[in-house]
C-alpha atoms as a PDB file:
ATOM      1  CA  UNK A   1      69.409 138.526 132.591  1.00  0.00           C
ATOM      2  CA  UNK A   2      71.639 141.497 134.105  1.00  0.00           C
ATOM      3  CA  UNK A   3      70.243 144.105 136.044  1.00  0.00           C
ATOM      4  CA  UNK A   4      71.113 146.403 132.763  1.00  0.00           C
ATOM      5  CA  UNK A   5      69.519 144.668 130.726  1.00  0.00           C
ATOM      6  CA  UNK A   6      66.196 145.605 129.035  1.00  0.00           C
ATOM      7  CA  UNK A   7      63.419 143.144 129.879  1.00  0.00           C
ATOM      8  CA  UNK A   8      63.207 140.106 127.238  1.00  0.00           C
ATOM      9  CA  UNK A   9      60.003 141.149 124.859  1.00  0.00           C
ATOM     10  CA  UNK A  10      57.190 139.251 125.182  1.00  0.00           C
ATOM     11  CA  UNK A  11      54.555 136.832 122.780  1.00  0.00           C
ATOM     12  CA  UNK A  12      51.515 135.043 123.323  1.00  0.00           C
ATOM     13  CA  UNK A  13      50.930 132.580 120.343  1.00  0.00           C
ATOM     14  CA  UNK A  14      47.508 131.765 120.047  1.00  0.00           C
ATOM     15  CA  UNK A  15      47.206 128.388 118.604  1.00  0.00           C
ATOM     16  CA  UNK A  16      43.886 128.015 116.590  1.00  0.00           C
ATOM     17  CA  UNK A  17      42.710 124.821 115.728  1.00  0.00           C
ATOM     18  CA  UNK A  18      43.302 123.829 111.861  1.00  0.00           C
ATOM     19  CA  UNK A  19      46.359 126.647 112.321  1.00  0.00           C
ATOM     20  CA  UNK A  20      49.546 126.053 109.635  1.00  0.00           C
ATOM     21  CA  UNK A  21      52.451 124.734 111.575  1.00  0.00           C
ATOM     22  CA  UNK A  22      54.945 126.070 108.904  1.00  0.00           C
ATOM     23  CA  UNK A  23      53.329 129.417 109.592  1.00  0.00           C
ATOM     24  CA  UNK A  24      53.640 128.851 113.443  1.00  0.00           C
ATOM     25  CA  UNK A  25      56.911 127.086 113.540  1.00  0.00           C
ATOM     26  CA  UNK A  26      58.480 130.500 111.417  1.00  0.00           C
ATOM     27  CA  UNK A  27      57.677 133.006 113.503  1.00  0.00           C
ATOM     28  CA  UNK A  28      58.510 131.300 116.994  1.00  0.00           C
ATOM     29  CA  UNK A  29      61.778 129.794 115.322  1.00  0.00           C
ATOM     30  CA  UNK A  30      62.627 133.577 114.453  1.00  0.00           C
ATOM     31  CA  UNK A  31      62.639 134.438 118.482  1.00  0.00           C
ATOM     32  CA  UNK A  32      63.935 131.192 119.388  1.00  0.00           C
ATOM     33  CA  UNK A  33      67.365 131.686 117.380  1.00  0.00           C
ATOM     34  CA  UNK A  34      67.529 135.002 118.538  1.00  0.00           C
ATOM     35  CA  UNK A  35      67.660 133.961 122.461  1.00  0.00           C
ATOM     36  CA  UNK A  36      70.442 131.786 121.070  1.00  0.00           C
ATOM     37  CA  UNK A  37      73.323 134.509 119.687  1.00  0.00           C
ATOM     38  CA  UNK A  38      76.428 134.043 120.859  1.00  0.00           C
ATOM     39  CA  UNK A  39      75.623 136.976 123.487  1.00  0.00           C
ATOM     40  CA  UNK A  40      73.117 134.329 125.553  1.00  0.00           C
ATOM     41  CA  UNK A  41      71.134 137.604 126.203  1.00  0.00           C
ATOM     42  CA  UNK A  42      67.187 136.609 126.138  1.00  0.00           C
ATOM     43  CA  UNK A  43      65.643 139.027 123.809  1.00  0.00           C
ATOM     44  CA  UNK A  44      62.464 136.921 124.206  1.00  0.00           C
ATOM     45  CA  UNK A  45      60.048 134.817 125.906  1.00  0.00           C
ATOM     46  CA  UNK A  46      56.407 133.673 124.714  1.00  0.00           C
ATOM     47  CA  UNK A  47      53.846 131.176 125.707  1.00  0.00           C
ATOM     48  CA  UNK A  48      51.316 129.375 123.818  1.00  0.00           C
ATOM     49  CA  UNK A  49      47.708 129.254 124.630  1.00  0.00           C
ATOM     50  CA  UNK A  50      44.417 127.801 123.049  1.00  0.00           C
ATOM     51  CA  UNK A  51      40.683 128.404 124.289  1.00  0.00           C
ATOM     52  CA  UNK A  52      40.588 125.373 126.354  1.00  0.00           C
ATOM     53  CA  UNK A  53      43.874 125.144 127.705  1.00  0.00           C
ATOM     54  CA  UNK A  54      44.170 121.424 125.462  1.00  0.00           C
ATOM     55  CA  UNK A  55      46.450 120.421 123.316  1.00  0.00           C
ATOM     56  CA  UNK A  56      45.402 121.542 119.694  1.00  0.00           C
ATOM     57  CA  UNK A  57      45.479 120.051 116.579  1.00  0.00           C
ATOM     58  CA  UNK A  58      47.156 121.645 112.908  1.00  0.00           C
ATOM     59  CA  UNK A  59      46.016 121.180 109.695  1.00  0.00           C
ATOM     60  CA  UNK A  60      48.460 118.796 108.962  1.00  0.00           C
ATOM     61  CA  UNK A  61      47.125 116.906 112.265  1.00  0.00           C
ATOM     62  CA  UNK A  62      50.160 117.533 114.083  1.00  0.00           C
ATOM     63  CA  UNK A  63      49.282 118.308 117.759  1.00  0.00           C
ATOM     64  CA  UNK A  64      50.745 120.802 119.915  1.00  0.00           C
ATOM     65  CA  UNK A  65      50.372 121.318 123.359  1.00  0.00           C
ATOM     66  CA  UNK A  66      49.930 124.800 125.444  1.00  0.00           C
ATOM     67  CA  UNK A  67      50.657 126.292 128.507  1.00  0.00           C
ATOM     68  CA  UNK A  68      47.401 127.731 129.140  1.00  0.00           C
ATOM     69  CA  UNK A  69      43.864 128.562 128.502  1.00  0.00           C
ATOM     70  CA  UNK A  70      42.996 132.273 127.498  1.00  0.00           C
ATOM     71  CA  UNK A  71      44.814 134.050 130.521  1.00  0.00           C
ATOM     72  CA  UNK A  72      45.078 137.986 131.172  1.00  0.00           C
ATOM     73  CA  UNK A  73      47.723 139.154 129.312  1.00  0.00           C
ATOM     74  CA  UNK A  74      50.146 141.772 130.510  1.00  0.00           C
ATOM     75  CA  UNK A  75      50.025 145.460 128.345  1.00  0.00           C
ATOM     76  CA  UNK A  76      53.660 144.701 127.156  1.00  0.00           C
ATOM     77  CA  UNK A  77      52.699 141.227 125.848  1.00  0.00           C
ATOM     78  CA  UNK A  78      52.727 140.927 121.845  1.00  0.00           C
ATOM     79  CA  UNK A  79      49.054 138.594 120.529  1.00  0.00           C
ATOM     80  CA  UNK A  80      49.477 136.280 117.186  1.00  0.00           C
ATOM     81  CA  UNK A  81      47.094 134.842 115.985  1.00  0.00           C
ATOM     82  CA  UNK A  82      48.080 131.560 114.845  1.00  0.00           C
ATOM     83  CA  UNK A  83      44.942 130.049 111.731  1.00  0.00           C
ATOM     84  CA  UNK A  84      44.790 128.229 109.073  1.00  0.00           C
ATOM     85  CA  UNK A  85      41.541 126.267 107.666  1.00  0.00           C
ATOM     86  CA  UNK A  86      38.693 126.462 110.034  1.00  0.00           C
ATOM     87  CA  UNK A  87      38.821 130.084 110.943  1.00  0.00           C
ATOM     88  CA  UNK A  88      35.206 130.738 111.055  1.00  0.00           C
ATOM     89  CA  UNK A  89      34.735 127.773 112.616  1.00  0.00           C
ATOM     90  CA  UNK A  90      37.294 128.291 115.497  1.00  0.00           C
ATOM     91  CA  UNK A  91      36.035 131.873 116.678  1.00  0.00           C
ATOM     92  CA  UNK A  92      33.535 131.439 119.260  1.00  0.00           C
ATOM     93  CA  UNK A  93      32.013 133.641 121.590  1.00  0.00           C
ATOM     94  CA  UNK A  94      34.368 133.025 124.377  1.00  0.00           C
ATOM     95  CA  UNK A  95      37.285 133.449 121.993  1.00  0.00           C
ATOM     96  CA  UNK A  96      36.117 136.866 120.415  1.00  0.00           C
ATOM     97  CA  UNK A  97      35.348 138.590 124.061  1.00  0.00           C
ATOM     98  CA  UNK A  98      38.570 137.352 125.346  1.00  0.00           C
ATOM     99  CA  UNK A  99      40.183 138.946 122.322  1.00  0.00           C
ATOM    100  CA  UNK A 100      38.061 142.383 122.638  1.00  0.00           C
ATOM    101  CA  UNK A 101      38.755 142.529 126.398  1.00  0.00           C
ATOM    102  CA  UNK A 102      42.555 142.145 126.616  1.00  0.00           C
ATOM    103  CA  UNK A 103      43.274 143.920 123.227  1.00  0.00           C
ATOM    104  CA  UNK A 104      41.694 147.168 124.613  1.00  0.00           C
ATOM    105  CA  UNK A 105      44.823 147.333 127.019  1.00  0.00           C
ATOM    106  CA  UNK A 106      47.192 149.004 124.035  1.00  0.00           C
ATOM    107  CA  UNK A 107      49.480 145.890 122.863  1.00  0.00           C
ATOM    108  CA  UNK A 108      50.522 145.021 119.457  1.00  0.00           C
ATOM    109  CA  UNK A 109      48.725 142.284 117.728  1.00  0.00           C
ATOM    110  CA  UNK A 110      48.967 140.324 114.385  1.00  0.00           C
ATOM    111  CA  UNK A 111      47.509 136.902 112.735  1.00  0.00           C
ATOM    112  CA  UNK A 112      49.151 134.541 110.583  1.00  0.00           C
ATOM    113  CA  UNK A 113      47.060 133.124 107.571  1.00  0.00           C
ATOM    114  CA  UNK A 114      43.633 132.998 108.149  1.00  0.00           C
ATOM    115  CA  UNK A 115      43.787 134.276 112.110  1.00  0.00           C
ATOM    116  CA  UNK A 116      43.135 138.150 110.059  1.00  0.00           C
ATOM    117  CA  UNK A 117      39.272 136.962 109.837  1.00  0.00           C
ATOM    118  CA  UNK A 118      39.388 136.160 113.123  1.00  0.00           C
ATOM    119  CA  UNK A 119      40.344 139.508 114.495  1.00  0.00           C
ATOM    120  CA  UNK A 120      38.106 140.667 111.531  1.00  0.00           C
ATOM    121  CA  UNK A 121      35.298 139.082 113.512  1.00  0.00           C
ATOM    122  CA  UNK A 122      36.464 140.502 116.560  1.00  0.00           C
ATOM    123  CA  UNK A 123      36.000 144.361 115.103  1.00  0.00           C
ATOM    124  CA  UNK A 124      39.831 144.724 115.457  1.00  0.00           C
ATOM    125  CA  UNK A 125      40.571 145.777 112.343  1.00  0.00           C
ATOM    126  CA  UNK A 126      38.244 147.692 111.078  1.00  0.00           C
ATOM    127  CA  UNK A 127      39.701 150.346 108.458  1.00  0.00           C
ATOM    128  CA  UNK A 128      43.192 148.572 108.837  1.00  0.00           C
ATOM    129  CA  UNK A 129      45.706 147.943 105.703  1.00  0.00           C
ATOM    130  CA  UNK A 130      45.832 143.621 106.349  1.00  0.00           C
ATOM    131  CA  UNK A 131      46.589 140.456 104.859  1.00  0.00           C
ATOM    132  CA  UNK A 132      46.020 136.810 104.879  1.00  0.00           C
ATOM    133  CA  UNK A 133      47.259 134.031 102.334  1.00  0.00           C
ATOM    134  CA  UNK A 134      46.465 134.109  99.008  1.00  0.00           C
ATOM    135  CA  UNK A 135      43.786 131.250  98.892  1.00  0.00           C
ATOM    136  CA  UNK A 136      41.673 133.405 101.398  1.00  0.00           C
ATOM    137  CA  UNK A 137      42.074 136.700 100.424  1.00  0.00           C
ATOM    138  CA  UNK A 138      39.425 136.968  97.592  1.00  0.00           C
ATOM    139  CA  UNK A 139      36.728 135.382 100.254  1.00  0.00           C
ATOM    140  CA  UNK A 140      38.118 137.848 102.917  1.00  0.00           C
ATOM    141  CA  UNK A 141      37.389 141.020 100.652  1.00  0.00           C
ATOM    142  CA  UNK A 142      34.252 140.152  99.628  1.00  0.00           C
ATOM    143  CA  UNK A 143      33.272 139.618 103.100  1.00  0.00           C
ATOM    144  CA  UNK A 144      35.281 142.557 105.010  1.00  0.00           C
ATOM    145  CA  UNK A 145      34.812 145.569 102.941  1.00  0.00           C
ATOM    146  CA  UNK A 146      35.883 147.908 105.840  1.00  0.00           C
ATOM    147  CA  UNK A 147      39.023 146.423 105.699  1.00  0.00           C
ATOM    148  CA  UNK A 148      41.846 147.282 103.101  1.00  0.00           C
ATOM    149  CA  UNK A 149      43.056 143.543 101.912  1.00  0.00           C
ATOM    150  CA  UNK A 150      46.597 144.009 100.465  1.00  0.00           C
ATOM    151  CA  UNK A 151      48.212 140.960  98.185  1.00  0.00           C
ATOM    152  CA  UNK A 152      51.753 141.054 100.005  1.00  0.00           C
ATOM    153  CA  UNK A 153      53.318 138.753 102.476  1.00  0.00           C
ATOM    154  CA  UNK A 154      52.701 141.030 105.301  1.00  0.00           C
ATOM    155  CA  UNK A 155      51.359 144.013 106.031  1.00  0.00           C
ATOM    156  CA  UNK A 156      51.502 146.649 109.380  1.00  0.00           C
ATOM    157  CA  UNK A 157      49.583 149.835 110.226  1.00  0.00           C
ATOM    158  CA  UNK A 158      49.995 150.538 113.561  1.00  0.00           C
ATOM    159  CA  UNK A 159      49.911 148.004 116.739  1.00  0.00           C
ATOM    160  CA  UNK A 160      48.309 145.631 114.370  1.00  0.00           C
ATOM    161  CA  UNK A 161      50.356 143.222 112.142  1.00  0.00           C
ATOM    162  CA  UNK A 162      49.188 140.542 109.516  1.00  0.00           C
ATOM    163  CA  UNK A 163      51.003 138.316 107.466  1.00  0.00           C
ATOM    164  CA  UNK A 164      50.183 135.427 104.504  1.00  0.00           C
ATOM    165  CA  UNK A 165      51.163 132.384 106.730  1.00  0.00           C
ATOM    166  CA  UNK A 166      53.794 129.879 105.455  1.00  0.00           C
ATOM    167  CA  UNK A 167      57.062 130.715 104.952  1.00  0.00           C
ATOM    168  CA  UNK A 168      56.086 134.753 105.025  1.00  0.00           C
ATOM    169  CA  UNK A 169      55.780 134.480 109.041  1.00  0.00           C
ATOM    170  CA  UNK A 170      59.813 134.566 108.851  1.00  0.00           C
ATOM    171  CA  UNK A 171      60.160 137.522 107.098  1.00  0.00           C
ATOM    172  CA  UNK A 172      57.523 139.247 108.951  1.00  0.00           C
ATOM    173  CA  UNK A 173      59.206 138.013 112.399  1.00  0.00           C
ATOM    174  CA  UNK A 174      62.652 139.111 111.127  1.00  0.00           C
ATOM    175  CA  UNK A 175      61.541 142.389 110.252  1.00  0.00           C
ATOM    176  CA  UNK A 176      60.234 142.770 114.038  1.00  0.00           C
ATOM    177  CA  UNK A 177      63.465 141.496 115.235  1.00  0.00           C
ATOM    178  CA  UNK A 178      65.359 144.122 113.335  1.00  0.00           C
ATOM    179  CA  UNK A 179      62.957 146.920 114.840  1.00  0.00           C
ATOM    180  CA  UNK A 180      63.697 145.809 118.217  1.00  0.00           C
ATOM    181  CA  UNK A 181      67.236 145.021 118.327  1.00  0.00           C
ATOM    182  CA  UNK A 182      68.460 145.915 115.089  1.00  0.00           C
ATOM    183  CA  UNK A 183      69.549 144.948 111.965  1.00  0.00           C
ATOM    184  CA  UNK A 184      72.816 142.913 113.566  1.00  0.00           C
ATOM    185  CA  UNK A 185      70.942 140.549 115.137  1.00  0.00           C
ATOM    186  CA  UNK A 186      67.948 140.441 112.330  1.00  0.00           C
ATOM    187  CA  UNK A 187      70.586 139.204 109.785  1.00  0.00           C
ATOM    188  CA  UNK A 188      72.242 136.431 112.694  1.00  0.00           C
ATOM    189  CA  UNK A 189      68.755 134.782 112.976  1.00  0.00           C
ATOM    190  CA  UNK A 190      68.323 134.968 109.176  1.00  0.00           C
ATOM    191  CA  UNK A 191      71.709 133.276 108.764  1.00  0.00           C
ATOM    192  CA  UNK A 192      71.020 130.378 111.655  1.00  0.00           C
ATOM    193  CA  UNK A 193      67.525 130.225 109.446  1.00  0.00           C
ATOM    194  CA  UNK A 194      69.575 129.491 106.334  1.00  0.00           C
ATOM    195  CA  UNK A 195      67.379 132.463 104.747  1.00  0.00           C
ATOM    196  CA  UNK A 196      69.824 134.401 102.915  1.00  0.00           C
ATOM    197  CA  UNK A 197      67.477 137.265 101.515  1.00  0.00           C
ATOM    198  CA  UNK A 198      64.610 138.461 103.968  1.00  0.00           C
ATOM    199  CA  UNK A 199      61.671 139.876 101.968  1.00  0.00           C
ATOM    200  CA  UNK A 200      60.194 143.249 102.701  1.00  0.00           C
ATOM    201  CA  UNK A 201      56.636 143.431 103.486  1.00  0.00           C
ATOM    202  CA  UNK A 202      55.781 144.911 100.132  1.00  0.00           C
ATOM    203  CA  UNK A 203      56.587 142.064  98.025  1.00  0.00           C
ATOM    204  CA  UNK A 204      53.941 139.579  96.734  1.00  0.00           C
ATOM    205  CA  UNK A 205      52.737 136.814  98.040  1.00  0.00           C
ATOM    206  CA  UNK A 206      53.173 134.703  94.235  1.00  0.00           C
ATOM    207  CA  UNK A 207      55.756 134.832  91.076  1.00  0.00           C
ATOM    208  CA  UNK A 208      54.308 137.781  89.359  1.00  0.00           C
ATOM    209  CA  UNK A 209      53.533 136.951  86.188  1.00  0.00           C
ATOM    210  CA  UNK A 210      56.443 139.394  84.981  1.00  0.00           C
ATOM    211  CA  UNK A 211      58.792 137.354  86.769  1.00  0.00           C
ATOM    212  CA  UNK A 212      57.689 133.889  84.756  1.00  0.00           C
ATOM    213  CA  UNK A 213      60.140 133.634  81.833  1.00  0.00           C
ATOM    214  CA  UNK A 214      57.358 131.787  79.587  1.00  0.00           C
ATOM    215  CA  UNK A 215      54.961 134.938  79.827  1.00  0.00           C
ATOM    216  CA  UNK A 216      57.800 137.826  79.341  1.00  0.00           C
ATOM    217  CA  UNK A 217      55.756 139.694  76.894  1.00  0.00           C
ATOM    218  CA  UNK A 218      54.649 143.035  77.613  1.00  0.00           C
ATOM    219  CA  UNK A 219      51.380 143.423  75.505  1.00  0.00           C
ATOM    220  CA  UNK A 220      50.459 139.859  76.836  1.00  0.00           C
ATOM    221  CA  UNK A 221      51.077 140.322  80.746  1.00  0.00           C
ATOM    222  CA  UNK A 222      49.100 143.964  79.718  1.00  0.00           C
ATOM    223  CA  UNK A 223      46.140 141.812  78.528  1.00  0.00           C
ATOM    224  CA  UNK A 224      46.247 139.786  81.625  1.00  0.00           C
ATOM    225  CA  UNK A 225      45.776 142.385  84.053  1.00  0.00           C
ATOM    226  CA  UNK A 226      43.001 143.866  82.148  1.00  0.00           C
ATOM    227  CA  UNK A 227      41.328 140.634  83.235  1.00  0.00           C
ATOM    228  CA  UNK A 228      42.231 140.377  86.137  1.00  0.00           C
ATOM    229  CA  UNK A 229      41.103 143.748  87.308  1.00  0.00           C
ATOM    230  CA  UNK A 230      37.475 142.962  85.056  1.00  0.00           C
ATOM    231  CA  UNK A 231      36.439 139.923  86.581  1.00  0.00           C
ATOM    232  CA  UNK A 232      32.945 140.907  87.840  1.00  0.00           C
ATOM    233  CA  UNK A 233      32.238 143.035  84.172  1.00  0.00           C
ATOM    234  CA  UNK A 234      34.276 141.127  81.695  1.00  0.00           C
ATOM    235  CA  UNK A 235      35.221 142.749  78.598  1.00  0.00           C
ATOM    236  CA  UNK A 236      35.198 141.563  75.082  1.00  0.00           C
ATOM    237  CA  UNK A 237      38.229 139.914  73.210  1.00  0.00           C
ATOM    238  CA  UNK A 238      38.289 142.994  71.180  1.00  0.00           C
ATOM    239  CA  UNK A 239      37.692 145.365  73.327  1.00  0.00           C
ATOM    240  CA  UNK A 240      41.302 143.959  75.608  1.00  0.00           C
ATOM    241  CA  UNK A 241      42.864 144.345  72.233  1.00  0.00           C
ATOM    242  CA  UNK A 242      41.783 147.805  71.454  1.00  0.00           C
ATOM    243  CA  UNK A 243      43.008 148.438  75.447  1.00  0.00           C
ATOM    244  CA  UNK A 244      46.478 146.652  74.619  1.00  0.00           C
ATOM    245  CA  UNK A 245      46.947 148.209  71.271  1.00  0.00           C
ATOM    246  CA  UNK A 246      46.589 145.027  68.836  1.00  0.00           C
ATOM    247  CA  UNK A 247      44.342 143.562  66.621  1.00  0.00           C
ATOM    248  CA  UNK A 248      42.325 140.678  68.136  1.00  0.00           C
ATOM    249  CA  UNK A 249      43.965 138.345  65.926  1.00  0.00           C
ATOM    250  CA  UNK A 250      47.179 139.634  67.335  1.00  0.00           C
ATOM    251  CA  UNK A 251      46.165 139.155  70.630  1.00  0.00           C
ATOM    252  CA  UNK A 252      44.997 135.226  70.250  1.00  0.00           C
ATOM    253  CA  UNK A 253      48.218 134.535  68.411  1.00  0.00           C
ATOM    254  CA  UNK A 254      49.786 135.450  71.901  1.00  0.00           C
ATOM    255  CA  UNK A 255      48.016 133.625  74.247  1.00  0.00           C
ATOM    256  CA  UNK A 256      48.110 130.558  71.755  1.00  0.00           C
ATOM    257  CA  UNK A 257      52.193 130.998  71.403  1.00  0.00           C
ATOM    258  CA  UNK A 258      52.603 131.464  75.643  1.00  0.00           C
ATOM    259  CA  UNK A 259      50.040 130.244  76.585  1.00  0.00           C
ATOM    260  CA  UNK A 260      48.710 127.457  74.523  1.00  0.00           C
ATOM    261  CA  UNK A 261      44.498 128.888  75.308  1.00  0.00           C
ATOM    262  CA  UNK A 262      42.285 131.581  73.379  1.00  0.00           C
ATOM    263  CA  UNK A 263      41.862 134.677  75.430  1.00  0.00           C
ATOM    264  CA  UNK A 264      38.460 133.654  76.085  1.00  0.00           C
ATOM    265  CA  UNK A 265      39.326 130.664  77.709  1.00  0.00           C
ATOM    266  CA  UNK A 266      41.932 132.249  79.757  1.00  0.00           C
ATOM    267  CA  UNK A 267      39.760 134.895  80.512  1.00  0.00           C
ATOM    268  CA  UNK A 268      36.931 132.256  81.729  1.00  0.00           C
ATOM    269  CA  UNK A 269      39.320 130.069  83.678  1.00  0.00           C
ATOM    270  CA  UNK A 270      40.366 132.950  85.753  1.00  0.00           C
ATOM    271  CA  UNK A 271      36.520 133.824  86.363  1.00  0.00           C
ATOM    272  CA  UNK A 272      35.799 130.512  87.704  1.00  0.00           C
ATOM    273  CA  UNK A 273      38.578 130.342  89.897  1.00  0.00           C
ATOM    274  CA  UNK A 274      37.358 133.215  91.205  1.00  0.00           C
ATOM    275  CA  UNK A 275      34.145 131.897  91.709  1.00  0.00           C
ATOM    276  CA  UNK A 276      35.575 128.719  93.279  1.00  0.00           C
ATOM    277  CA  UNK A 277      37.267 130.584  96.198  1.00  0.00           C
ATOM    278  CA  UNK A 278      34.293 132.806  97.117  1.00  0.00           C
ATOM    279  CA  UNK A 279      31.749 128.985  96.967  1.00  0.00           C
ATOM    280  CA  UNK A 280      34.486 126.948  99.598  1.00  0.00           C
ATOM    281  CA  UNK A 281      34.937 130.339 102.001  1.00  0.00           C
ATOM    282  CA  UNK A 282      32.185 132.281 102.223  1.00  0.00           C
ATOM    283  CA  UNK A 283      28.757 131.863 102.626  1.00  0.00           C
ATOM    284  CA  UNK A 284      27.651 133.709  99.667  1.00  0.00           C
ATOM    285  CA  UNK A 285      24.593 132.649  97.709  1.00  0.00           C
ATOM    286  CA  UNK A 286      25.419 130.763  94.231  1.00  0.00           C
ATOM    287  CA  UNK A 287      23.677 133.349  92.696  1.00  0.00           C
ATOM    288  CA  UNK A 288      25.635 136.227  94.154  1.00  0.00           C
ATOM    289  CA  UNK A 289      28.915 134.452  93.152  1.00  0.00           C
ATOM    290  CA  UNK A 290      27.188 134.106  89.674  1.00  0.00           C
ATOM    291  CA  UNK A 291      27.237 137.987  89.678  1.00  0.00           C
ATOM    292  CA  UNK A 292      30.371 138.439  90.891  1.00  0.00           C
ATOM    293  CA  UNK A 293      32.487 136.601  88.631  1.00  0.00           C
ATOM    294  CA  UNK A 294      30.890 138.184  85.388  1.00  0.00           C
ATOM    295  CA  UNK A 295      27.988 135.588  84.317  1.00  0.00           C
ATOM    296  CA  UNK A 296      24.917 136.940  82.717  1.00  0.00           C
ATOM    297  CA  UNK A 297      23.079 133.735  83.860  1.00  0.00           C
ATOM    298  CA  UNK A 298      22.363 130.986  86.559  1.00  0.00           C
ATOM    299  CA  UNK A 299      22.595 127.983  83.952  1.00  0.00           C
ATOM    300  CA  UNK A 300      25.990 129.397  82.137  1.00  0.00           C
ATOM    301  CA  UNK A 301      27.308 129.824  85.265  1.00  0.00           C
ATOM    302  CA  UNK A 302      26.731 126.386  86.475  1.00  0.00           C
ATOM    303  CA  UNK A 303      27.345 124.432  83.126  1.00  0.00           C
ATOM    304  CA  UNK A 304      30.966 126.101  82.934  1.00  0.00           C
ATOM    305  CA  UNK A 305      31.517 125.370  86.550  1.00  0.00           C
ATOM    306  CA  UNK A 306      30.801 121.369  85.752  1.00  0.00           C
ATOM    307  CA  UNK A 307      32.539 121.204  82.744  1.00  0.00           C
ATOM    308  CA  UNK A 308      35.902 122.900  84.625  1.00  0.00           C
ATOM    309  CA  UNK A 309      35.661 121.586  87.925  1.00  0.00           C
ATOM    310  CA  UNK A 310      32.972 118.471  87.411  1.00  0.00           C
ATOM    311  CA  UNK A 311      30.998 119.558  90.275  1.00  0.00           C
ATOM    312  CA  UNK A 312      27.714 122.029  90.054  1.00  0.00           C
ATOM    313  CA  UNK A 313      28.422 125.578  92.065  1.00  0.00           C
ATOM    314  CA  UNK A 314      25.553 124.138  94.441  1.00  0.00           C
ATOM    315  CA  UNK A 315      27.346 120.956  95.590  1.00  0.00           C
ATOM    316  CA  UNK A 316      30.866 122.717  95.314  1.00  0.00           C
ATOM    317  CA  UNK A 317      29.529 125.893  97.895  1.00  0.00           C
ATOM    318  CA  UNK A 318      28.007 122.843 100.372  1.00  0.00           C
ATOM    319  CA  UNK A 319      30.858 120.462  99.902  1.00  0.00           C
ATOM    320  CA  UNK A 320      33.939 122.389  99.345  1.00  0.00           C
ATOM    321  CA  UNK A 321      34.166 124.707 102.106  1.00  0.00           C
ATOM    322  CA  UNK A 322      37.989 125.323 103.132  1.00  0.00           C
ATOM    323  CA  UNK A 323      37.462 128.523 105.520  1.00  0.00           C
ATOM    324  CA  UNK A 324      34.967 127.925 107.116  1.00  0.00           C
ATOM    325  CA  UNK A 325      34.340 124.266 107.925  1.00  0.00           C
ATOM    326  CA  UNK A 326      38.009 122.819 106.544  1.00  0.00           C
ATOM    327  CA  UNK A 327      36.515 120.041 104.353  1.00  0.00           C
ATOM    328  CA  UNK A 328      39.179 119.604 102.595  1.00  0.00           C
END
């Protein structure tokens, strides 16, 4: 580095144990290309830390070492949060005061994946626009209602930015590149990446259901989101018909054509999965989830939960825990 130029930016990764390396490996590999244009300039630096200072372990149960334990980290330093399964799990005591303490100094801060409930837990984000993958998001809104969950790859408001994990950690990474160098040497790293069109942070985190050639029917997609958005009071098959504008004959004749299932079904399958995510990551009671996903009763509840997922809601909300214990 020249004496003209501008100090490399700097990140601490956070490694959390159960964290996605995909998700990790994308966002570092963003600032590592970067240091390696054709200009040599070093536009960044990072280290990687964990609570203990050891080695940690992914998901996947790749291990990655660190170059420290939780040090003091200097106001011009960049946090990410680096999660996956075992969020809950992974945020101790230590962990949350060290984040509270050196956060107050003014940096910017994000998570990837799962690492949002962790500054969740941390009172970080209270009142913030965030986001976290897909699979944890329902759990995560049920949980946080303080915070405003939003279903794209990666959101900002402020000093604080979140993404889904995976593959979104690039485009998130590249759009932080571009706002501190440019768009020049955003699209160089995207080209070393092989990643040909970087996604805004707008865009969702799955195909839309517009964008799935089997379901390109207007009044069907129409009845789809009226169940979606009427999970916890479900509506009648006639009543989404009158809503769409056809006769409920009509409407079954679609979802058997596209879809090869009654609307009821449909409808119920959606319900359940619902009620799936909020038994394996939260703590809520099985009767609360019962509520939540639109049954009238304890014993309809669990008989349609069997019969879909052969396992009772009970078993499934001690058993299945992804979030919060990573049995899976």
């Amino acid at each position: 580095m020249t004496d003209t130029e501008p100090k490399p930016k700097a990140y601490a990764f956070l490694l959390v144990p159960g964290f996605s390396t995909l998700g990790f490996s994308c966002a570092l590999d963003a600032l590592s290309l970067a240091n390696h244009h054709p200009t040599r300039r070093e536009f960044y630096r990072w280290r990687l830390i964990s609570e203990t200072g050891e080695a940690v372990r992914a998901y996947n149960g790749v291990t990655v070492a660190v170059d420290t334990a939780l040090p003091e980290l200097a106001r011009d330093e960049t946090l990410i949060i680096c999660a996956g399964e075992s969020a809950g799990n992974a945020a101790s005591k230590t962990l949350l005061g060290w984040l509270r303490r050196e956060l107050r100094k003014g940096m910017d801060y994000g998570a990837l994946s799962s690492g949002t409930y962790i500054l969740a837990q941390a009172g970080l984000i209270g009142g913030k626009r965030v986001t976290t993958h897909w699979e944890y998001k329902t759990a995560l809104a049920e949980m946080l209602p303080d915070v405003i969950m939003e279903d794209t790859i990666f959101s900002v408001d402020g000093r604080v930015f979140t993404s889904a994990g995976g593959a979104a950690s690039m485009d998130m990474m590249l759009q932080r590149v571009r706002d501190d160098y440019g768009a020049d040497l955003a699209t160089w790293v995207a080209d070393q990446m092989v990643y040909t069109v970087p996604r805004a942070h707008s865009v969702g985190q799955r195909m839309s259901l517009q964008s799935r050639p089997e379901l390109r029917n207007a009044k069907l997609l129409m009845a789809m989101q009226v169940m979606e958005n009427n999970i916890e009071d479900p509506l009648r098959p006639d009543e989404i018909a009158e809503i769409v504008r056809l006769s409920t004959r009509q409407l079954e004749r679609l979802f058997a054509k596209y879809l090869n299932i009654s609307p009821k079904r449909y409808y119920l399958s959606i319900r359940l999965d619902k009620a799936r995510n909020l038994l394996r990551q939260t703590d809520m009671s099985v009767t609360d989830v019962c509520v939540a996903c639109g049954f009238r009763s304890l014993s309809h509840f669990s008989k349609s939960y069997r019969a879909c997922y052969g396992i009772s809601p009970t078993l499934e909300a001690t058993e299945g825990k992804v979030l919060w214990t990573g049995n899976r």
